[in-house]
N, C-alpha and C. Protein backbone atom coordinates (compact mmCIF):
# COMPACT_ATOMS: atom_id res chain seq x y z
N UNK A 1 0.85 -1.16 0.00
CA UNK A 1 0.00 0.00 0.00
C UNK A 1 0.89 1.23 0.00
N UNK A 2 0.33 2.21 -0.61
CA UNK A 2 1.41 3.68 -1.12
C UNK A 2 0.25 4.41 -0.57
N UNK A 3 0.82 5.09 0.37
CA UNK A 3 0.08 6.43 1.05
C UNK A 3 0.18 7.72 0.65
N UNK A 4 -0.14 8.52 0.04
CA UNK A 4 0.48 9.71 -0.04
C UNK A 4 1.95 9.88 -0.57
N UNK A 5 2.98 10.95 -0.38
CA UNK A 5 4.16 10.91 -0.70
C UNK A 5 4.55 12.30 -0.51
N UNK A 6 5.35 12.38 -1.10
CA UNK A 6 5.87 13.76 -2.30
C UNK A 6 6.16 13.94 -3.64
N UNK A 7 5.44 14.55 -4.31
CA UNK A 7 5.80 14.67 -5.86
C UNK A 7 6.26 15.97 -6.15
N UNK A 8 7.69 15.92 -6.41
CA UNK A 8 9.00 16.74 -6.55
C UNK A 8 8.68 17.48 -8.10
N UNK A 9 8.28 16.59 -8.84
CA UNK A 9 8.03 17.21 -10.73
C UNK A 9 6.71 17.06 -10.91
N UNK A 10 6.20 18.08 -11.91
CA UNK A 10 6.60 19.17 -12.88
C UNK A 10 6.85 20.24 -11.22
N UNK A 11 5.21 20.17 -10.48
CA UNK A 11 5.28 21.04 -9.19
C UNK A 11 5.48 20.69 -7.94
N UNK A 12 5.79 20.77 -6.91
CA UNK A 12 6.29 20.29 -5.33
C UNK A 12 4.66 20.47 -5.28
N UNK A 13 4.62 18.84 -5.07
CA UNK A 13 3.41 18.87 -4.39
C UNK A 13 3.13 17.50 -3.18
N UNK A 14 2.31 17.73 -2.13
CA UNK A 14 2.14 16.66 -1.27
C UNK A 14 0.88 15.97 -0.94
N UNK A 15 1.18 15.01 -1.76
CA UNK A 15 -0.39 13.73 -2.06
C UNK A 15 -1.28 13.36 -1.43
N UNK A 16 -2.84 12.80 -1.33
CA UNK A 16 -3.22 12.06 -1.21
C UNK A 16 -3.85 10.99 -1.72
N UNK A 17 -3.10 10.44 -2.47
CA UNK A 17 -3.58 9.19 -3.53
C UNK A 17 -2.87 7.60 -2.17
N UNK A 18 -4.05 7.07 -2.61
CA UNK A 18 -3.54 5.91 -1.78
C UNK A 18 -4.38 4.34 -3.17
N UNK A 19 -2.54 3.85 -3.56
CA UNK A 19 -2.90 2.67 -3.96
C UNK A 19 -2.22 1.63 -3.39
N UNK A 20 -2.73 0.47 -4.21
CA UNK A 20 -2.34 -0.70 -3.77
C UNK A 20 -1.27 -1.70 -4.62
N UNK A 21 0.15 -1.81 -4.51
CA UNK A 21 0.63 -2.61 -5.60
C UNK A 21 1.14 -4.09 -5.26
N UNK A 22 0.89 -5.00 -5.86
CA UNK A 22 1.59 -6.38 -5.45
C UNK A 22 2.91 -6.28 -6.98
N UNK A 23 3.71 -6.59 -6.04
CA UNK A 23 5.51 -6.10 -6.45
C UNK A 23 5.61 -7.69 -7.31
N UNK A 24 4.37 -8.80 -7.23
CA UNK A 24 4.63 -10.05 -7.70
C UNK A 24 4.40 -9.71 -9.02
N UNK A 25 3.16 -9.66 -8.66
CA UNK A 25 2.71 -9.25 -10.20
C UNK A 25 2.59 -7.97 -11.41
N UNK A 26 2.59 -6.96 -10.35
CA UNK A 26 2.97 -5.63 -10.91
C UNK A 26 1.68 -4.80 -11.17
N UNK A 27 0.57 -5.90 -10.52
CA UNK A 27 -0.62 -4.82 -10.76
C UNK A 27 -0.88 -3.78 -9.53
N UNK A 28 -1.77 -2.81 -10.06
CA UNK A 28 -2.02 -1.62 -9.08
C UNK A 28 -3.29 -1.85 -8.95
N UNK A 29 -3.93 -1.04 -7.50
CA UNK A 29 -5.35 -0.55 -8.28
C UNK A 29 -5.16 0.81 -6.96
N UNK A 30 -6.47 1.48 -7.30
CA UNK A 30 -6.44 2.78 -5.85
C UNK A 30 -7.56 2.82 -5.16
N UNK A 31 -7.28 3.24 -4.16
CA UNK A 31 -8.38 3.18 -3.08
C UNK A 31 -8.77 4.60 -2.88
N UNK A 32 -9.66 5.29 -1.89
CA UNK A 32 -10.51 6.10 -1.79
C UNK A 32 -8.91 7.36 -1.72
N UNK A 33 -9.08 8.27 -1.53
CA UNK A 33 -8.27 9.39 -1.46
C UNK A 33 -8.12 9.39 0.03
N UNK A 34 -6.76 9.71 0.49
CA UNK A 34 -6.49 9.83 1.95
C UNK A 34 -7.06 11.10 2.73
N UNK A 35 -7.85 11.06 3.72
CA UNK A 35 -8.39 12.89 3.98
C UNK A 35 -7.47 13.93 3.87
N UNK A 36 -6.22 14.03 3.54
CA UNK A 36 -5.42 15.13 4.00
C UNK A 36 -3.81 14.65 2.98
N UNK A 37 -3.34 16.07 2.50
CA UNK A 37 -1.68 15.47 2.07
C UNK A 37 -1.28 14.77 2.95
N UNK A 38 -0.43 13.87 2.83
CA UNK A 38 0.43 13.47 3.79
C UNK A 38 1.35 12.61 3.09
N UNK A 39 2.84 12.78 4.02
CA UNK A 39 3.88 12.26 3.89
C UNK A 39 4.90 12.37 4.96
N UNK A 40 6.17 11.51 5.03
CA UNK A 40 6.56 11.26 6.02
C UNK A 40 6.12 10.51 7.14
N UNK A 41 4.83 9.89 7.16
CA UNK A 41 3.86 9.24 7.71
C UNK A 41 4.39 7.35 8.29
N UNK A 42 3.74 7.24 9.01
CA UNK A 42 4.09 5.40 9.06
C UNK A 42 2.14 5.07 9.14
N UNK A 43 2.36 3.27 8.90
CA UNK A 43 1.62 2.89 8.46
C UNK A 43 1.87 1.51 9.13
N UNK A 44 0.50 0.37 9.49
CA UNK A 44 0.41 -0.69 9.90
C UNK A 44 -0.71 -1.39 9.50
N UNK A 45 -0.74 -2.87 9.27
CA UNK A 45 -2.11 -3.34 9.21
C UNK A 45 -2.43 -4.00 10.62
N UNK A 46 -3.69 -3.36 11.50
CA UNK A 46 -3.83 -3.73 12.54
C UNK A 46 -5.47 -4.56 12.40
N UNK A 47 -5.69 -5.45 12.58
CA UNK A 47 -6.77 -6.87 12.82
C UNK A 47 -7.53 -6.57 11.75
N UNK A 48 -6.27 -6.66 10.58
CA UNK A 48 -6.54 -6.87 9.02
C UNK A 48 -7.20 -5.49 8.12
N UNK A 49 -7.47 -4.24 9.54
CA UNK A 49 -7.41 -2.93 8.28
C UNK A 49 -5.98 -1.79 8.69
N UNK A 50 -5.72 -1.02 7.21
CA UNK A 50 -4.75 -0.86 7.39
C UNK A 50 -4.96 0.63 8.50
N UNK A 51 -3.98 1.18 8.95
CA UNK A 51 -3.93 2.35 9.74
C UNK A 51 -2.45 3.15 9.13
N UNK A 52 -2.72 4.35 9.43
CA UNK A 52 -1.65 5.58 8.98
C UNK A 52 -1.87 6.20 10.19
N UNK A 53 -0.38 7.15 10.70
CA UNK A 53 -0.81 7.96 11.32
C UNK A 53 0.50 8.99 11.72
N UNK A 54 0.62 9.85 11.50
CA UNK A 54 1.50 11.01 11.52
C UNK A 54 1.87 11.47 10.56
N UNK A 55 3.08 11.76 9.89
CA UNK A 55 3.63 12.61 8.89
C UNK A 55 3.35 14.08 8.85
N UNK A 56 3.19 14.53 8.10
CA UNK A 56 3.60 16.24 7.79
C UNK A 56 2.30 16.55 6.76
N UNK A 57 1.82 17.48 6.73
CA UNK A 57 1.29 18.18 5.64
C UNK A 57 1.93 18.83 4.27
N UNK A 58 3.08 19.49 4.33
CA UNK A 58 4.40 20.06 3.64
C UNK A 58 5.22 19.90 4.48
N UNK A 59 6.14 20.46 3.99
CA UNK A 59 7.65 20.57 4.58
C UNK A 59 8.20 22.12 5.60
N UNK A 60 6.42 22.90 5.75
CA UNK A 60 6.51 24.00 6.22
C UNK A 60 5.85 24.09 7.68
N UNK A 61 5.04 22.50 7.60
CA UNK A 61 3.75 22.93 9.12
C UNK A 61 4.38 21.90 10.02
N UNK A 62 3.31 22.17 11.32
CA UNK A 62 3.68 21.13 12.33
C UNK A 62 3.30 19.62 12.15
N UNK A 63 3.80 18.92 12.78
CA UNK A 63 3.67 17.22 12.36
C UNK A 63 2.15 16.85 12.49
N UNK A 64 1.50 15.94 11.76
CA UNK A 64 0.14 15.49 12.10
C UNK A 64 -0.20 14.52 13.33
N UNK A 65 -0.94 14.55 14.54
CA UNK A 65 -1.37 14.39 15.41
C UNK A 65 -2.18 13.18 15.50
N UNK A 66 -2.24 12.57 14.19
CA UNK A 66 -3.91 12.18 14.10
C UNK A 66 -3.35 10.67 13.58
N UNK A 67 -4.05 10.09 13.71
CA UNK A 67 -4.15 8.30 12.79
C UNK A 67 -5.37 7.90 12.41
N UNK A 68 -5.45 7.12 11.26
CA UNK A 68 -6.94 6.69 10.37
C UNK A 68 -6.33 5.48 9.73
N UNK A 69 -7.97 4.51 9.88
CA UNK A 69 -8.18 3.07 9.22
C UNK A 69 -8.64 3.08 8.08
N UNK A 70 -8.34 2.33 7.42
CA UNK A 70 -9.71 2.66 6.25
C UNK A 70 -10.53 1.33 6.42
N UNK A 71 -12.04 1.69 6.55
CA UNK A 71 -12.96 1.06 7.08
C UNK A 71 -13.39 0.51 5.62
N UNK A 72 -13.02 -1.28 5.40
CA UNK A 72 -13.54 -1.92 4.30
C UNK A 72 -14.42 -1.89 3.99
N UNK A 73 -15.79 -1.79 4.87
CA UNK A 73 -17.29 -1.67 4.84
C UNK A 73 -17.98 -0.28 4.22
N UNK A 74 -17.10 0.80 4.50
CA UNK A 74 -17.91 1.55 4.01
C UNK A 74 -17.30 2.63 3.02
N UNK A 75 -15.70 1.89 3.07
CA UNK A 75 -14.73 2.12 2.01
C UNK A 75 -14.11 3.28 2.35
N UNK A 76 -13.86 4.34 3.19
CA UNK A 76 -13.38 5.30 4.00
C UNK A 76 -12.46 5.36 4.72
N UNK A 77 -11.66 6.23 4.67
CA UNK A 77 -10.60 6.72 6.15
C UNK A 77 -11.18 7.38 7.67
N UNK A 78 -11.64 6.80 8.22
CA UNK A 78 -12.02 7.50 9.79
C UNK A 78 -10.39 7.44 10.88
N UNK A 79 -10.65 8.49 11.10
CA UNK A 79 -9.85 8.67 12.45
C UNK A 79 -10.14 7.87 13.86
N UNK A 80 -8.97 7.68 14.35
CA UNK A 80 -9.19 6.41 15.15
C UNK A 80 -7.41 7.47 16.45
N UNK A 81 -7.91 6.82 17.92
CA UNK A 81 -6.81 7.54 18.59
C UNK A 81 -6.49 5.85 19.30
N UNK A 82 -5.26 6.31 19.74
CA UNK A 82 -4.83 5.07 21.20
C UNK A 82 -4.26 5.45 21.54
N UNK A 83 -4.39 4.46 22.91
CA UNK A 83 -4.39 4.90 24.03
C UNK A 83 -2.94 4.54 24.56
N UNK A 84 -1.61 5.18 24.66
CA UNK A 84 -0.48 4.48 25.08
C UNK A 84 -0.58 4.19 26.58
């Protein structure tokens, strides 16, 4: 799974495209748009949906605060917190 990023060419810009690639076969496909740019971010699959949560907006603001699943059922990113 590809979350977001940075895209350096033609313009500096910071993504929210989220696809899916298997490196076996080489196919892609994409999933819903991530709520927000993001990059610099980490990512986990926790009791089989995936979760994101931090990174940056640009390279100019404060770090993101926040983490989101994407909910298979209704095909969406919701925000989700825990509890350390």
């Amino acid at each position: 799974m590809i979350v977001g990023g940075y895209k350096k060419f033609p313009d500096k810009e910071t993504l929210t495209s989220v696809e899916l690639f298997n490196w076996k076969t080489g196919e892609q496909c994409y999933l819903d748009e991530f709520p927000h740019p993001v990059r610099g971010h980490s990512g986990a699959v926790i009791d089989g949906e995936p979760h994101i949560c931090g990174g940056t907006f640009n390279e100019t603001t404060q770090p993101i605060k926040l983490c989101y699943k994407h909910n298979k059922e209704s095909l969406e990113w919701e925000p989700v917190s825990f509890v350390l």
